[in-house]
C-alpha atoms as a PDB file:
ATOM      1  CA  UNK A   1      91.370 102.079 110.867  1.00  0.00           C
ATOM      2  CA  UNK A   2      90.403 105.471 110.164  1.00  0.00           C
ATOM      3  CA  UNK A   3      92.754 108.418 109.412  1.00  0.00           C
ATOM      4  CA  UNK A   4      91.509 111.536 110.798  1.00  0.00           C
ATOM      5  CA  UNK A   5      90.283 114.365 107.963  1.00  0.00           C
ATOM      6  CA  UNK A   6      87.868 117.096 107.038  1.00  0.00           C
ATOM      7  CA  UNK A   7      86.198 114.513 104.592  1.00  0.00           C
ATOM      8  CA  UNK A   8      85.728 111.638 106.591  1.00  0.00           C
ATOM      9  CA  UNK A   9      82.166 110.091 106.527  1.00  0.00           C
ATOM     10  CA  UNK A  10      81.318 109.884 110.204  1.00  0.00           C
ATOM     11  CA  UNK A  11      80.300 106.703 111.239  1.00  0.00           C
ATOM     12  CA  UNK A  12      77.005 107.834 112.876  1.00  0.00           C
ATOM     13  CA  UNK A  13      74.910 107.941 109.911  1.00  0.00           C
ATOM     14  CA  UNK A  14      74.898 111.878 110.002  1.00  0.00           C
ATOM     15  CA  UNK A  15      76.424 112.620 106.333  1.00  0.00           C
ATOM     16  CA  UNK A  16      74.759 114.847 104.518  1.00  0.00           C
ATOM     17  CA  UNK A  17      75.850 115.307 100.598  1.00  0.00           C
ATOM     18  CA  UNK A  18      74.221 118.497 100.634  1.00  0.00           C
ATOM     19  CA  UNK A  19      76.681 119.616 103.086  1.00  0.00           C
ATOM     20  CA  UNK A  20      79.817 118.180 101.155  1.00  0.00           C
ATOM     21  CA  UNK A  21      82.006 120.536  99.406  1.00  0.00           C
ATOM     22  CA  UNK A  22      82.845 119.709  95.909  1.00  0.00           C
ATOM     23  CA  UNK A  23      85.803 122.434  95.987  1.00  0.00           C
ATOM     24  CA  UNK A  24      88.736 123.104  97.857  1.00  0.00           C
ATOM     25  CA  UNK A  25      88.385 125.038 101.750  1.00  0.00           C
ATOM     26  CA  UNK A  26      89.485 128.667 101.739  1.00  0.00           C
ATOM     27  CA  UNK A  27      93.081 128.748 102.342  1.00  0.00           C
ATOM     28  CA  UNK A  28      93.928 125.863 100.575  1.00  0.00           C
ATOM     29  CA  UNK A  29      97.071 125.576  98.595  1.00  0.00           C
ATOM     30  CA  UNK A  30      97.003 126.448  94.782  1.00  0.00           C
ATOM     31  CA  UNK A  31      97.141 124.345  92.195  1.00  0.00           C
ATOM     32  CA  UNK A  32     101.020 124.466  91.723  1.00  0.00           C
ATOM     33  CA  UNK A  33     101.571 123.551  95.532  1.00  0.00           C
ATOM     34  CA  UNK A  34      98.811 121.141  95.045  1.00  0.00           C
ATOM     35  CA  UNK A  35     100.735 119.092  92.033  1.00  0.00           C
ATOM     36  CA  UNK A  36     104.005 119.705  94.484  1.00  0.00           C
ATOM     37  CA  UNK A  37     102.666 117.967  97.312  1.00  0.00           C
ATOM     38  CA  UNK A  38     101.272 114.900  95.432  1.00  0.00           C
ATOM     39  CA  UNK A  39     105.224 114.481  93.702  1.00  0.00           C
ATOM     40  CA  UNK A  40     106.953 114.213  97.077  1.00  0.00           C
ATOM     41  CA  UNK A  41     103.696 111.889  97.971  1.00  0.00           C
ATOM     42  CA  UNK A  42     104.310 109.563  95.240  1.00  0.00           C
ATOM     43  CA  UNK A  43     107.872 109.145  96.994  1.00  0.00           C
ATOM     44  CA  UNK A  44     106.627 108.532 100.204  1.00  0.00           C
ATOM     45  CA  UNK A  45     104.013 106.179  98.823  1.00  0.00           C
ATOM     46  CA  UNK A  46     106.936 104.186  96.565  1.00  0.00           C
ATOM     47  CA  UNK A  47     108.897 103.969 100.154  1.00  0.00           C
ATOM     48  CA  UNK A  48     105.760 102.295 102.272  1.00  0.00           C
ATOM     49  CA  UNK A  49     104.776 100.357  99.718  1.00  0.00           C
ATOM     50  CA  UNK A  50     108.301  98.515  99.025  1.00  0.00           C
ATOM     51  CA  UNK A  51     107.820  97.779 102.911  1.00  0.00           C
ATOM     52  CA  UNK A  52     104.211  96.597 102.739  1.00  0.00           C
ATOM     53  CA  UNK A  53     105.659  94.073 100.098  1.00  0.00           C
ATOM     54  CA  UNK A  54     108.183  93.359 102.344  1.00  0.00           C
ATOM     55  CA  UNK A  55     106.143  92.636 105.380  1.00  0.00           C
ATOM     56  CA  UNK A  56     104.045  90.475 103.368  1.00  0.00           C
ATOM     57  CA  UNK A  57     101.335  89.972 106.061  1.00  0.00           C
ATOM     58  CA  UNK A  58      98.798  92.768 105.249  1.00  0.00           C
ATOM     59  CA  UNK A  59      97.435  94.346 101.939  1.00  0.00           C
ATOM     60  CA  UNK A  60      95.618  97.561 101.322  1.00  0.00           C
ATOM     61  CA  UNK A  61      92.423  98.003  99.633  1.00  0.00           C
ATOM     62  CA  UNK A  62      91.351 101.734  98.308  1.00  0.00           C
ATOM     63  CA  UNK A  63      88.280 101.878  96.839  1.00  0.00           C
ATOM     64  CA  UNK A  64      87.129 104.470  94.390  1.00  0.00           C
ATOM     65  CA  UNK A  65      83.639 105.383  93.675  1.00  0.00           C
ATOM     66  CA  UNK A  66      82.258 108.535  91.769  1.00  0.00           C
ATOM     67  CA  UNK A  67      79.462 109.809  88.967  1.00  0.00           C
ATOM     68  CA  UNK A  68      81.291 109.881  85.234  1.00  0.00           C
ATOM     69  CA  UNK A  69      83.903 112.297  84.629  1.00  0.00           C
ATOM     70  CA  UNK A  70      84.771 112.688  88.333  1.00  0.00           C
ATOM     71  CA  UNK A  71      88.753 111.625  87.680  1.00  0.00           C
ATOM     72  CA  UNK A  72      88.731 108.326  89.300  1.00  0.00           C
ATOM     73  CA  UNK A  73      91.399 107.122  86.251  1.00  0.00           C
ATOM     74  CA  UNK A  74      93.287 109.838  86.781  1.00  0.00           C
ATOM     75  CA  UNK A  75      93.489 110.036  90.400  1.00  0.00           C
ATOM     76  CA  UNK A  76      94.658 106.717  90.188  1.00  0.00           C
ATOM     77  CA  UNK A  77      97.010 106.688  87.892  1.00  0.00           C
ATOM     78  CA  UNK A  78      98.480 110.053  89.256  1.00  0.00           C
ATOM     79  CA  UNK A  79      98.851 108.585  92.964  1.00  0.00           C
ATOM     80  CA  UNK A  80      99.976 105.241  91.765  1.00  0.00           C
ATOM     81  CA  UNK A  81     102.843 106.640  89.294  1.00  0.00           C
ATOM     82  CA  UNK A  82     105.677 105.449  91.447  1.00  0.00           C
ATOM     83  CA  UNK A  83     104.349 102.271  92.700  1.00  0.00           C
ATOM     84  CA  UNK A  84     105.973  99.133  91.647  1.00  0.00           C
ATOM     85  CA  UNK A  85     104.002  97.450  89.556  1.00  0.00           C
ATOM     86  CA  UNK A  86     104.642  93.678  91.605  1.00  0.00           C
ATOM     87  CA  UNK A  87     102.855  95.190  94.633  1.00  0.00           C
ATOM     88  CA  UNK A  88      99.897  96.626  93.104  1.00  0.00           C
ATOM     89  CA  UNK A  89      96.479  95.738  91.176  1.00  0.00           C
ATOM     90  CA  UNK A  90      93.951  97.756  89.691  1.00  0.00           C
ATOM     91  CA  UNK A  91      90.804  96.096  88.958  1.00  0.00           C
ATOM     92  CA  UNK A  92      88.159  98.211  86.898  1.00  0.00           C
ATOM     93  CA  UNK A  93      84.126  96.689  87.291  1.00  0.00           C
ATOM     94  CA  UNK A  94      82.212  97.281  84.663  1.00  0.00           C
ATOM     95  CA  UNK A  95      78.859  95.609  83.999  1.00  0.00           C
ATOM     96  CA  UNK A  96      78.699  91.741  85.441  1.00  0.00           C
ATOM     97  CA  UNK A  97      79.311  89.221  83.425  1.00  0.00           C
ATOM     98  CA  UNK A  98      77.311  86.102  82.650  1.00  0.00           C
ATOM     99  CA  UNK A  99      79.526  84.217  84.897  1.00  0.00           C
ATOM    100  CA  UNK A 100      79.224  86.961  87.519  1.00  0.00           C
ATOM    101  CA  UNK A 101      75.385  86.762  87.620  1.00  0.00           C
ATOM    102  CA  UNK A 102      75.775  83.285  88.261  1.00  0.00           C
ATOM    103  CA  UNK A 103      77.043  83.833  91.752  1.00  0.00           C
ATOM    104  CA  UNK A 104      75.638  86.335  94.789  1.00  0.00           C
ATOM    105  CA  UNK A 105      76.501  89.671  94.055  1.00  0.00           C
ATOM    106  CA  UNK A 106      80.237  90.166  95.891  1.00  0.00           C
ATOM    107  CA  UNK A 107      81.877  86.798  94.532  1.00  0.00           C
ATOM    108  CA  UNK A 108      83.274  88.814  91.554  1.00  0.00           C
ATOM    109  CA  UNK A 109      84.596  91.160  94.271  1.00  0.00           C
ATOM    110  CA  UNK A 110      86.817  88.012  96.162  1.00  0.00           C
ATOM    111  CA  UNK A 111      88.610  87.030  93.004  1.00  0.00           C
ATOM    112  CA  UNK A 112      89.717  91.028  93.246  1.00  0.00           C
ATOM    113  CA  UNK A 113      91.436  91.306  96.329  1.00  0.00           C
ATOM    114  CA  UNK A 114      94.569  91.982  96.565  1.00  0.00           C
ATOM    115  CA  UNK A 115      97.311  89.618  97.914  1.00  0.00           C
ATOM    116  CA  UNK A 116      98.946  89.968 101.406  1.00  0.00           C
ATOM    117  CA  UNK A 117     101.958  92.467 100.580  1.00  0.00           C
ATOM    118  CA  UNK A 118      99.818  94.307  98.118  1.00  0.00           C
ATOM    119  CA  UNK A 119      97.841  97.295  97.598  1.00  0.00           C
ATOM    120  CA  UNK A 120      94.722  96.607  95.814  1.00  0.00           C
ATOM    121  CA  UNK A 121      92.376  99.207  93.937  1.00  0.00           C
ATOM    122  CA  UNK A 122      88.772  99.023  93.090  1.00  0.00           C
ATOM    123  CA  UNK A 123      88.351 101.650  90.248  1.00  0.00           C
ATOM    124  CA  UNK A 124      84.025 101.415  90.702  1.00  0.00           C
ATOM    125  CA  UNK A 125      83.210  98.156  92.919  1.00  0.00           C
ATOM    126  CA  UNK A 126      80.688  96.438  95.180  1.00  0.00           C
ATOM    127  CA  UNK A 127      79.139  99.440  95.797  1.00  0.00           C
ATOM    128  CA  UNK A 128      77.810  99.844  92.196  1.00  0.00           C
ATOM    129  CA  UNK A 129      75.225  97.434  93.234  1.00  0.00           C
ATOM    130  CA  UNK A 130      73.402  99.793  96.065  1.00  0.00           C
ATOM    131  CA  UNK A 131      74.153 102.621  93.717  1.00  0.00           C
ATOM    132  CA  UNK A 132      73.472 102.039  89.899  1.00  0.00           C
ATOM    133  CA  UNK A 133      70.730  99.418  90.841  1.00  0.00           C
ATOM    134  CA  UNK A 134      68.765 101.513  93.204  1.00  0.00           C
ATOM    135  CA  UNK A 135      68.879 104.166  90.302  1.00  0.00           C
ATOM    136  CA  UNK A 136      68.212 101.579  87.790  1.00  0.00           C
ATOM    137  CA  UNK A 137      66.228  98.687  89.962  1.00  0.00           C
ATOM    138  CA  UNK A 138      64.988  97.543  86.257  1.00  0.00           C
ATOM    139  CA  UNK A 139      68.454  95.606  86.360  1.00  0.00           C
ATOM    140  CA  UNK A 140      67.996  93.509  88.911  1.00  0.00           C
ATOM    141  CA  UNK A 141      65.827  91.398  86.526  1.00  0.00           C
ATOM    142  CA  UNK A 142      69.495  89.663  84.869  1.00  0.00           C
ATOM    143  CA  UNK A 143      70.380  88.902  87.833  1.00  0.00           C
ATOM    144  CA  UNK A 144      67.868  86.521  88.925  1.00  0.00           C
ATOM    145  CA  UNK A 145      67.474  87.184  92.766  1.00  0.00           C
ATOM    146  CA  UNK A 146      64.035  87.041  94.194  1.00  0.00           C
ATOM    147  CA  UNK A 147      63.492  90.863  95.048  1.00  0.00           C
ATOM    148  CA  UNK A 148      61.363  92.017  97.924  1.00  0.00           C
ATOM    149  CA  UNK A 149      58.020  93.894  96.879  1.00  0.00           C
ATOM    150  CA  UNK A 150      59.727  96.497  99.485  1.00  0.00           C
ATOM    151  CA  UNK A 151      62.937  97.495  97.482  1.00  0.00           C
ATOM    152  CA  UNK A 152      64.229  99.217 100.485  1.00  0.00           C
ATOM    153  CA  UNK A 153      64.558  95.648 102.218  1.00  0.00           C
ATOM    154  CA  UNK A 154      66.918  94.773  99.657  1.00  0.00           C
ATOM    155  CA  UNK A 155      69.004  97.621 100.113  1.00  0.00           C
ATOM    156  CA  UNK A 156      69.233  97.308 103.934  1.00  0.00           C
ATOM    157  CA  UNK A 157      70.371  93.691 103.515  1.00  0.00           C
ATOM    158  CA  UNK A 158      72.922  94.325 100.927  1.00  0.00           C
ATOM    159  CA  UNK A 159      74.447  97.184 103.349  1.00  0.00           C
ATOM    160  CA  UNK A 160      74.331  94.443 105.982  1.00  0.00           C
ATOM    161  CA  UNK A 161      76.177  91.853 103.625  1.00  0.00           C
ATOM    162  CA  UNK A 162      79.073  94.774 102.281  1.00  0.00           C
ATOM    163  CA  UNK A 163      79.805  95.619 105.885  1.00  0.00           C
ATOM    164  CA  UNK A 164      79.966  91.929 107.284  1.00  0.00           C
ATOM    165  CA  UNK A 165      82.422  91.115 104.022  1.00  0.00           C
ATOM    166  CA  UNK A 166      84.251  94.294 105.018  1.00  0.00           C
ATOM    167  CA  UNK A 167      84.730  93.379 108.409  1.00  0.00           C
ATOM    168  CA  UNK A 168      85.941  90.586 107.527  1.00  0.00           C
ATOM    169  CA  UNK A 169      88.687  91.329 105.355  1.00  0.00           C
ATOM    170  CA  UNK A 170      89.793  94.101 108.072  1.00  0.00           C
ATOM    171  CA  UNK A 171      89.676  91.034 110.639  1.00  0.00           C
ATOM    172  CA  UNK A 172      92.055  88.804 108.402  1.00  0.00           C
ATOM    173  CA  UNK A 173      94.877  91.780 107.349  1.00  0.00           C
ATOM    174  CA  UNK A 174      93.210  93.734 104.937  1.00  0.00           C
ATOM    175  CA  UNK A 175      93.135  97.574 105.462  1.00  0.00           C
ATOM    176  CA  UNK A 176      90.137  99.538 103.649  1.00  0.00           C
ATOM    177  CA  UNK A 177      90.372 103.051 102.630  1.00  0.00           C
ATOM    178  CA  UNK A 178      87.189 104.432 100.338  1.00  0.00           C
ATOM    179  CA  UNK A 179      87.425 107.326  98.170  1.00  0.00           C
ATOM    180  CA  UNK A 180      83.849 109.480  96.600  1.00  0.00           C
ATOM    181  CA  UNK A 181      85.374 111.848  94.624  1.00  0.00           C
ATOM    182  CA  UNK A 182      82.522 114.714  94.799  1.00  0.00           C
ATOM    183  CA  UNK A 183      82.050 116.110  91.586  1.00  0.00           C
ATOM    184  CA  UNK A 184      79.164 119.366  91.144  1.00  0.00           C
ATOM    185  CA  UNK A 185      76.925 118.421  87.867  1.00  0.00           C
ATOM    186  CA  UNK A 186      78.358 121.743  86.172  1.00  0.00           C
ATOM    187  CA  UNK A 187      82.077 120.541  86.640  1.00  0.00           C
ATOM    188  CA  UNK A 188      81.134 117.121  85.320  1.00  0.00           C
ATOM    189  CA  UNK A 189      79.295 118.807  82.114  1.00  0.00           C
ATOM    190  CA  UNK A 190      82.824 121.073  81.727  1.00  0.00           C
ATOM    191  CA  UNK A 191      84.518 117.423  81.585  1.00  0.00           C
ATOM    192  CA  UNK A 192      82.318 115.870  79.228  1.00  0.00           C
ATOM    193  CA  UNK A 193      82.710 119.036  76.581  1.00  0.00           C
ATOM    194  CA  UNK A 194      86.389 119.089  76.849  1.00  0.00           C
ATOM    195  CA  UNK A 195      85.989 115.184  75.827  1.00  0.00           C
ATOM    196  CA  UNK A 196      83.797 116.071  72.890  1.00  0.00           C
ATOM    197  CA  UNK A 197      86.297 118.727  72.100  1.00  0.00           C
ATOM    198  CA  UNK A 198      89.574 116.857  72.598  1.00  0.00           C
ATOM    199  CA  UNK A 199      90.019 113.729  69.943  1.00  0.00           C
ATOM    200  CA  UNK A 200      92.695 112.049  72.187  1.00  0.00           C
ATOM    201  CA  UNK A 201      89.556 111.761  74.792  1.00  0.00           C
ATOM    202  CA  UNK A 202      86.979 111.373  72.134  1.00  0.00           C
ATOM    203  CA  UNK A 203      86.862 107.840  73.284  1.00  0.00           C
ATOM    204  CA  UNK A 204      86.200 108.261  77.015  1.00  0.00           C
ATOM    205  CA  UNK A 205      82.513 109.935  75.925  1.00  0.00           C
ATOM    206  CA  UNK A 206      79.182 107.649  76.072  1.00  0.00           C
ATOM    207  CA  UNK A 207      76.103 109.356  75.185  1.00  0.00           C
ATOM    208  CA  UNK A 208      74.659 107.101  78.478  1.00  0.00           C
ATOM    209  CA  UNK A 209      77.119 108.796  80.522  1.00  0.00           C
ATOM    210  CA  UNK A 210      75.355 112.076  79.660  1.00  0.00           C
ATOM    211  CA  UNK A 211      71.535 110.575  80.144  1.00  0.00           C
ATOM    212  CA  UNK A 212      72.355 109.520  83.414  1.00  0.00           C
ATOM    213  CA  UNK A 213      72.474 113.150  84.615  1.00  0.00           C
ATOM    214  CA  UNK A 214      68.693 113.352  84.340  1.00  0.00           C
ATOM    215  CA  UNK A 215      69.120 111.084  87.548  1.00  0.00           C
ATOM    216  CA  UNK A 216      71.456 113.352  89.289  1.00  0.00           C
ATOM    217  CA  UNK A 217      69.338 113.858  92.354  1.00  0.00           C
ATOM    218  CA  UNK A 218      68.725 109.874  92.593  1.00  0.00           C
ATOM    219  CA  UNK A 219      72.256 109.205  92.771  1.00  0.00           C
ATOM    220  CA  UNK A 220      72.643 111.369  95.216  1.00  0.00           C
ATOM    221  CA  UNK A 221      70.709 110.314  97.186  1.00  0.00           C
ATOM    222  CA  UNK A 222      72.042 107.146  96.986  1.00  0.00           C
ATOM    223  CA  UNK A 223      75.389 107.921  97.619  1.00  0.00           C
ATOM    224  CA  UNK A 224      74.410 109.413 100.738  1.00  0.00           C
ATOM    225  CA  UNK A 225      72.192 106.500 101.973  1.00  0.00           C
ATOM    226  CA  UNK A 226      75.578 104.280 100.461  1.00  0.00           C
ATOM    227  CA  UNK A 227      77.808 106.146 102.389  1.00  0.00           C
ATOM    228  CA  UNK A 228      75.985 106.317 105.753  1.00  0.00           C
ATOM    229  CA  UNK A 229      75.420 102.790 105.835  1.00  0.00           C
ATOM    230  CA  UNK A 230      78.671 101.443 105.289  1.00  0.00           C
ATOM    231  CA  UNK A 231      81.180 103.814 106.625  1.00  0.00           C
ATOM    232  CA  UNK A 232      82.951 101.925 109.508  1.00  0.00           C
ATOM    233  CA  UNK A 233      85.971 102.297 111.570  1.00  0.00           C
ATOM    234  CA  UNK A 234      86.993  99.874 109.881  1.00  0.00           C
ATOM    235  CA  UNK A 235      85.986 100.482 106.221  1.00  0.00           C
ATOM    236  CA  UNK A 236      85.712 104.365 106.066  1.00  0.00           C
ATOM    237  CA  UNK A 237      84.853 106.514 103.403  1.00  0.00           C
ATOM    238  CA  UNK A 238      86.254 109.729 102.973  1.00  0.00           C
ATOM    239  CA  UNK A 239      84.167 112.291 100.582  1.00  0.00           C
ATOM    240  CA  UNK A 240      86.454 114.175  98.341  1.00  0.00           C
ATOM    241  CA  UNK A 241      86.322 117.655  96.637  1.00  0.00           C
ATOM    242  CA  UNK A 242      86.259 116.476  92.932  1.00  0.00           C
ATOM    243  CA  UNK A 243      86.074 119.847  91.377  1.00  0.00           C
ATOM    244  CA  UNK A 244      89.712 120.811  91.148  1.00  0.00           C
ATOM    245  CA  UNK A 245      92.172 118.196  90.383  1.00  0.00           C
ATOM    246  CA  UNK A 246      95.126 119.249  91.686  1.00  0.00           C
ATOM    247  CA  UNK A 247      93.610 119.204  95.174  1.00  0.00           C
ATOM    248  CA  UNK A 248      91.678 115.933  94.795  1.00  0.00           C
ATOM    249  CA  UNK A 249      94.590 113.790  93.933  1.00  0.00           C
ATOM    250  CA  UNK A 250      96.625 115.553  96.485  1.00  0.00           C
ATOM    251  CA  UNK A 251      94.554 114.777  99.241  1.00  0.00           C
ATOM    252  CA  UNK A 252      93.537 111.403  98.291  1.00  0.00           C
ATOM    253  CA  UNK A 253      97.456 110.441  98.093  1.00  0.00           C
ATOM    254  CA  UNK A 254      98.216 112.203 101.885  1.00  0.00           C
ATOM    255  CA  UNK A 255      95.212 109.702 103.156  1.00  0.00           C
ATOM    256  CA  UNK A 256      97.016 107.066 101.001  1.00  0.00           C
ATOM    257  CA  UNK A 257      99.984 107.548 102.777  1.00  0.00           C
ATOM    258  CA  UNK A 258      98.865 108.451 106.024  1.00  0.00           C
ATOM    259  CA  UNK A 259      97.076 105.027 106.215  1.00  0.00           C
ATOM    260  CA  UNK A 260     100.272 103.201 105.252  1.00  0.00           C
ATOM    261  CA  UNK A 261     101.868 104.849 107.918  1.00  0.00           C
ATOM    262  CA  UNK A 262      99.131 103.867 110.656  1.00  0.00           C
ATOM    263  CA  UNK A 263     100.075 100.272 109.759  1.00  0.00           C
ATOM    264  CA  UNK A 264     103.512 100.385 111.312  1.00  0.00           C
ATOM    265  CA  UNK A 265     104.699  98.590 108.256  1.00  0.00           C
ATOM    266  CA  UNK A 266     108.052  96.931 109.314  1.00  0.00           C
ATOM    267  CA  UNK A 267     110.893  95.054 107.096  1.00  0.00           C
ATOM    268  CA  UNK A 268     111.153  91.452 108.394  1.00  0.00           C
ATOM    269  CA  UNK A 269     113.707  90.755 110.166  1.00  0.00           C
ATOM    270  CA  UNK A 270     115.937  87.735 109.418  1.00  0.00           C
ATOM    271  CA  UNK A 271     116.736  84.860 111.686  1.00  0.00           C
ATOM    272  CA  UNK A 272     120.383  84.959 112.975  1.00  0.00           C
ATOM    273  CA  UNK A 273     121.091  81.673 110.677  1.00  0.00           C
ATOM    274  CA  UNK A 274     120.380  83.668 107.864  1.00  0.00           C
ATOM    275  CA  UNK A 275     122.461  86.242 108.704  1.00  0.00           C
ATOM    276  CA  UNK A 276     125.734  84.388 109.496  1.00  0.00           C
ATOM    277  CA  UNK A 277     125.207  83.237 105.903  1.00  0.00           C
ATOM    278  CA  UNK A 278     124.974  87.129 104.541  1.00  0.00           C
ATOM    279  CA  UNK A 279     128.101  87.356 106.537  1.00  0.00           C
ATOM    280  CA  UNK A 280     130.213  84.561 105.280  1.00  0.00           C
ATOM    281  CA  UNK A 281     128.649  85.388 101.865  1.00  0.00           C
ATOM    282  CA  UNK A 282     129.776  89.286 101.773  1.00  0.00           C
ATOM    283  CA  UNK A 283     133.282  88.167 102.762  1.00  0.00           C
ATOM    284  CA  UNK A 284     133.455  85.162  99.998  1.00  0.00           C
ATOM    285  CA  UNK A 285     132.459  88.555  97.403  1.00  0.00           C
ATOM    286  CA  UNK A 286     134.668  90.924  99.377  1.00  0.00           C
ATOM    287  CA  UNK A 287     137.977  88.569  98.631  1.00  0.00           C
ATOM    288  CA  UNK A 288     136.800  87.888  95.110  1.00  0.00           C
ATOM    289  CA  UNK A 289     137.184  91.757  94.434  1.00  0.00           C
ATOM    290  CA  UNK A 290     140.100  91.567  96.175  1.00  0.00           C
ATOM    291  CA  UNK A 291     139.187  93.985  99.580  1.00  0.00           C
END
C-alpha cells in the first residue's frame, strides 16, 4: 500500500539518485515548524498505534536504510518517542553472525518481524546484502554460497527472493513502509567532524565508516539499482532528504502516520455477552461507591 509523496520510488524502475534531492523543496517549512509538526505527529502516531495493538490482526514494518551518519538512530528514536514500548520493536543488523551464515541470507530477517498488533523497525536490514556486498563482493566468501562467475546473476536473484518474501508478508497482514534517508557526502563529512569534536558522540565514529566514502559512487549506484528493483506497491520505498533533520524526521513521521491511517485500524468490538458483563460489572462498582 503506497502513500502518495514527492519521494516515492516509482515502481517502474525509473529512479534516478542523481535526480534525488538530499535537501528540503523551496517553500518548505523551517526548521522550527519542522520540529512542530513532528510533536503533534508523535501524538497522532501514539493514538494509531494504541489501535493497531488493539486490532491485533496486522503489524507494520518500516524499514530504514542509509550511508553512515545519515540519522537513521535518530529519526527513529525521534518518531518513535511516544510509542508504547509493548507495541513496538527495533531490531538493529549489524554484521551476520555465525549462526546467521548458517542459514540463506533472510532467515535472520523472520526471527525480526514484528508481531500482529505491532510496529516493527529494521534500523539497516535485508537490504544490506544487495548493498554492502555488491560494494564489498569479497564478503560473500563467509558466507559459503556458490556465487555465479556473473555477479550480476546473483543480484537479480536476490531482488527476486526480497520481493517474493515481501509479498508475502504484505499477503499475510504485514504493511511495509521503506525509508533511504539521502544524505550528500559533504553533509555526512559535517556529521562525522561534529562526532570527532563532540566526546558524548566520540563513540558513534569508526575510522571504516570514513574509508567507505572512497566507495561513494558504488553505493550509489547500488542504492539505485536496490531501490528500482524492489520498490512495489506493496513494499515501497520512499527516498528522503537527509540533509536537514528537522525536515527528514518530519516527513518520515507524516508517511508513518499516513500509512497507519490507510489501514483503517479499528478497536474490536466486543460480543454482546461481554458487554452485559461490563454492564452488570459497572453497576456492582457503581453501588460499592455508593452512586
Amino acid at each position: 500500500m503506497k502513500i502518495d509523496s514527492p519521494y516515492l520510488v516509482p515502481f517502474d524502475g525509473s529512479f534516478d539518485i542523481a535526480d534525488a534531492s538530499m535537501n528540503p523543496p523551496e517553500g518548505a517549512p523551517d526548521r522550527k515548524s519542522c520540529r512542530k509538526a513532528l510533536k503533534k505527529s508523535i501524538g497522532d502516531l501514539r493514538e494509531l498505534q494504541e489501535a493497531l495493538y488493539a486490532e491485533d490482526r496486522r503489524s507494520l514494518l518500516l524499514v530504514f536504510q542509509a550511508m553512515d551518519a545519515a540519522g537513521k538512530d535518530g529519526t527513529i528514536r525521534a518518531t518513535t518517542s511516544g510509542v508504547n514500548p509493548a507495541g513496538f520493536q527495533v531490531f538493529s543488523f549489524k554484521a551476520p553472525s555465525k549462526e546467521e551464515l548458517d542459514h540463506d541470507f533472510l532467515w535472520r530477517l523472520n526471527r525480526a518481524l514484528p508481531e500482529r498488533g505491532r510496529i516493527g523497525i529494521f534500523n539497516r536490514s535485508h537490504y544490506e546484502e544487495v548493498l554492502v556486498l555488491r560494494v564489498h563482493p569479497e564478503y560473500l566468501g563467509s558466507q559459503r554460497i556458490d556465487v555465479p562467475n556473473d555477479l550480476g546473476d546473483l543480484w537479480t536473484e536476490r531482488f527476486a527472493s526480497i520481493c517474493d518474501w515481501e509479498k508475502h508478508l504484505a499477503h499475510n497482514g504485514t504493511d511495509i513502509v521503506k525509508f533511504f534517508l539521502h544524505v550528500s557526502p559533504d553533509e555526512q563529512a559535517r556529521r562525522f567532524l561534529r562526532r570527532l569534536d563532540t566526546p558524548a558522540k566520540n563513540y558513534k565514529f569508526s575510522a571504516n565508516d570514513v574509508a567507505q566514502r572512497d566507495h561513494w559512487e558504488s553505493y550509489m549506484n547500488a542504492y539505485q539499482e536496490t531501490l528500482n528493483a524492489t520498490s512495489r506497491e506493496h513494499a515501497p520505498w520512499y527516498a528522503i532528504p537527509a540533509d536537514d533533520k528537522p525536515f527528514m524526521r518530519m516527513t518520515v513521521a507524516d508517511i508513518i502516520i499516513r500509512q497507519l491511517k490507510a489501514m483503517n485500524l479499528k478497536y474490536p468490538e466486543l460480543p454482546q455477552n461481554e458487554r452485559d458483563k461490563m454492564a452488570t460489572v459497572r453497576e456492582k462498582l457503581q453501588t460499592e461507591l455508593g452512586e
